[in-house]
Protein backbone atom coordinates (compact mmCIF):
# COMPACT_ATOMS: atom_id res chain seq x y z
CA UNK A 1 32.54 18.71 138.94
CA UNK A 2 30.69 15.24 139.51
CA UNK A 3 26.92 17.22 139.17
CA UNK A 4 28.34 18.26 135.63
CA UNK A 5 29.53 14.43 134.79
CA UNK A 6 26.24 12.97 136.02
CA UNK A 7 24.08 13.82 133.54
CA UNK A 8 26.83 12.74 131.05
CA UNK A 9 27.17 9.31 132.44
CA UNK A 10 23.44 9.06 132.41
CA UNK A 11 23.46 9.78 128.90
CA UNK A 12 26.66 7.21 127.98
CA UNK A 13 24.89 4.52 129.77
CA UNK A 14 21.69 4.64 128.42
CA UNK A 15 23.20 4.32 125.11
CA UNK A 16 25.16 1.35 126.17
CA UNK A 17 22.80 -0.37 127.92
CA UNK A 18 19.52 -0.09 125.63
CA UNK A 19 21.24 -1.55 122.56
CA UNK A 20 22.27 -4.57 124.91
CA UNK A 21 18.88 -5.24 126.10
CA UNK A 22 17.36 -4.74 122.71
CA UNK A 23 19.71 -7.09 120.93
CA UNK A 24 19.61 -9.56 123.97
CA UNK A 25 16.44 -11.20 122.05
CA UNK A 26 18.59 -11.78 119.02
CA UNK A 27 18.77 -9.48 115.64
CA UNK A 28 15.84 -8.20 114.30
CA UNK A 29 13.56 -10.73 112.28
CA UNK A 30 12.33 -10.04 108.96
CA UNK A 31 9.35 -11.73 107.37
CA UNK A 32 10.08 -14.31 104.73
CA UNK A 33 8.47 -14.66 101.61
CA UNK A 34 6.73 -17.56 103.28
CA UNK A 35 5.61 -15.70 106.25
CA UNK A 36 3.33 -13.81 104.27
CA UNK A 37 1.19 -16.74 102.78
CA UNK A 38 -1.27 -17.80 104.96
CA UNK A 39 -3.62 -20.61 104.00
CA UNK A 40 -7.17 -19.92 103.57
CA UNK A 41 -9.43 -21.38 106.22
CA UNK A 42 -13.18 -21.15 106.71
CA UNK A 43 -14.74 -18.36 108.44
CA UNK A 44 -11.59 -16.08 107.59
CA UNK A 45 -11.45 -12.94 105.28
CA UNK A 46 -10.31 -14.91 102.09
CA UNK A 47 -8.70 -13.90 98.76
CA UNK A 48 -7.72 -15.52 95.61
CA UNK A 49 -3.84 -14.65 94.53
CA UNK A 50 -2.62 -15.02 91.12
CA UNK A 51 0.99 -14.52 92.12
CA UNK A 52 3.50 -12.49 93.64
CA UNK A 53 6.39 -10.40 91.85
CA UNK A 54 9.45 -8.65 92.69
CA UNK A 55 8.34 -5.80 89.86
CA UNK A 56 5.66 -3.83 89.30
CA UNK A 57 6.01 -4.04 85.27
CA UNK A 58 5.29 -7.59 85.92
CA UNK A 59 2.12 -7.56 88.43
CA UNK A 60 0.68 -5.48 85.86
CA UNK A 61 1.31 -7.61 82.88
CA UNK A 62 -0.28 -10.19 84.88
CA UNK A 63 -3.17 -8.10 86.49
CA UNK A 64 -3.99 -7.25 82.70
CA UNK A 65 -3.99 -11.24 81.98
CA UNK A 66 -6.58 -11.77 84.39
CA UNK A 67 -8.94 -8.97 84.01
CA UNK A 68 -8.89 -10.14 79.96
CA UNK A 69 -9.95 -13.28 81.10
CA UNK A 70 -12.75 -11.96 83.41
CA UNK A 71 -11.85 -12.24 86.88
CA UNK A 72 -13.06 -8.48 87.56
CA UNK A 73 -12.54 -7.04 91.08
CA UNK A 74 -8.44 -7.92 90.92
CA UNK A 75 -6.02 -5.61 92.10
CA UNK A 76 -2.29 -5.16 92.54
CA UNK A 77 -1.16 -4.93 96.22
CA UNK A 78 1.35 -5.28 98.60
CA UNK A 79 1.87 -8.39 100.35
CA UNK A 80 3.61 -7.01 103.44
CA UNK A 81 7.16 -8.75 102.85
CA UNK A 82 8.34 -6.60 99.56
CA UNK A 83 7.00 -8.16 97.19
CA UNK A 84 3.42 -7.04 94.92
CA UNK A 85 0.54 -9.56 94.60
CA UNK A 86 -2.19 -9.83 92.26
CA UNK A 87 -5.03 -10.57 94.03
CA UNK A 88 -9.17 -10.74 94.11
CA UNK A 89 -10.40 -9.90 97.72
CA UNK A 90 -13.73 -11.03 99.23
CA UNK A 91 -13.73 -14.64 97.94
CA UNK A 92 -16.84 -15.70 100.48
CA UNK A 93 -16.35 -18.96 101.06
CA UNK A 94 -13.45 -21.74 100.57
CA UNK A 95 -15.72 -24.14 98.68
CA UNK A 96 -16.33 -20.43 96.08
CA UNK A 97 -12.39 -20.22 96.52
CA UNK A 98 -12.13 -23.32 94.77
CA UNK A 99 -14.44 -22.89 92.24
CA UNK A 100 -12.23 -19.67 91.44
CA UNK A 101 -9.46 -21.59 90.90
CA UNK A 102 -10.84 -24.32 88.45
CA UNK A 103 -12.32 -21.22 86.41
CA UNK A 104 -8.35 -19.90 86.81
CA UNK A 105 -7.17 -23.12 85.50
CA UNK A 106 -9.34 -23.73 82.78
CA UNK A 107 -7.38 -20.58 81.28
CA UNK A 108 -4.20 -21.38 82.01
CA UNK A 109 -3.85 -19.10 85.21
CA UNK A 110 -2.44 -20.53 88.48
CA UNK A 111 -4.57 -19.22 91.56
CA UNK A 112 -4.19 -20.19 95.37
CA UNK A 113 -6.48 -19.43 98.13
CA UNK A 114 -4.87 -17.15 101.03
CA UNK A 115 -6.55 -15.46 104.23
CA UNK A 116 -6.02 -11.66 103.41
CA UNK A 117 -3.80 -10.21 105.88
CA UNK A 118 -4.87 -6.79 106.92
């Protein structure tokens, strides 16, 4: 009788006890909305972002915006926390970054400068 328990007491406490070590840490953590902006700093992969949206119907009206104002190479992708971001990879240097943005500006379009997360 106890060699046909075993394995089911093996099986009950596993599922007891893993849950209790996993949660031990705390509840899983989430990434803000905040965790996903990084700063751009020299010698990193750098992009220029022209926002982030909770819809798609509204990445694209913006995406459209800044291709008709000439900042070719943009794209819609995702930001890695839910949300979509409109975006021109492979800015090559912070100083170029910047120079990005005043162009942005000039036309009414807000840009920051991010590292681009893989």
């Amino acid at each position: 009788m106890t060699t046909r328990l075993l394995p089911w007491a093996v099986v009950v406490l596993a599922a007891l006890v893993y849950p209790a070590a996993v949660l031990t840490g705390g509840s899983p953590r989430f990434p803000s909305r905040t965790d996903c902006v990084h700063p751009a700093t020299a010698g990193r992969n750098i992009e220029a972002v022209f926002g982030r949206f909770d819809r798609g119907v509204d990445a694209e009206a913006r995406l459209r915006r800044v291709l008709g104002v000439g900042f070719k190479g943009s794209r819609i992708e995702a930001d890695g926390c839910g949300r979509l971001k409109v975006d021109v990879p492979g800015v090559p240097s912070v100083a170029v970054g910047q120079q990005l943005m005043a162009e942005a500006a000039k036309v009414g379009i807000h840009a920051t400068l991010e590292e681009a997360t893989p």
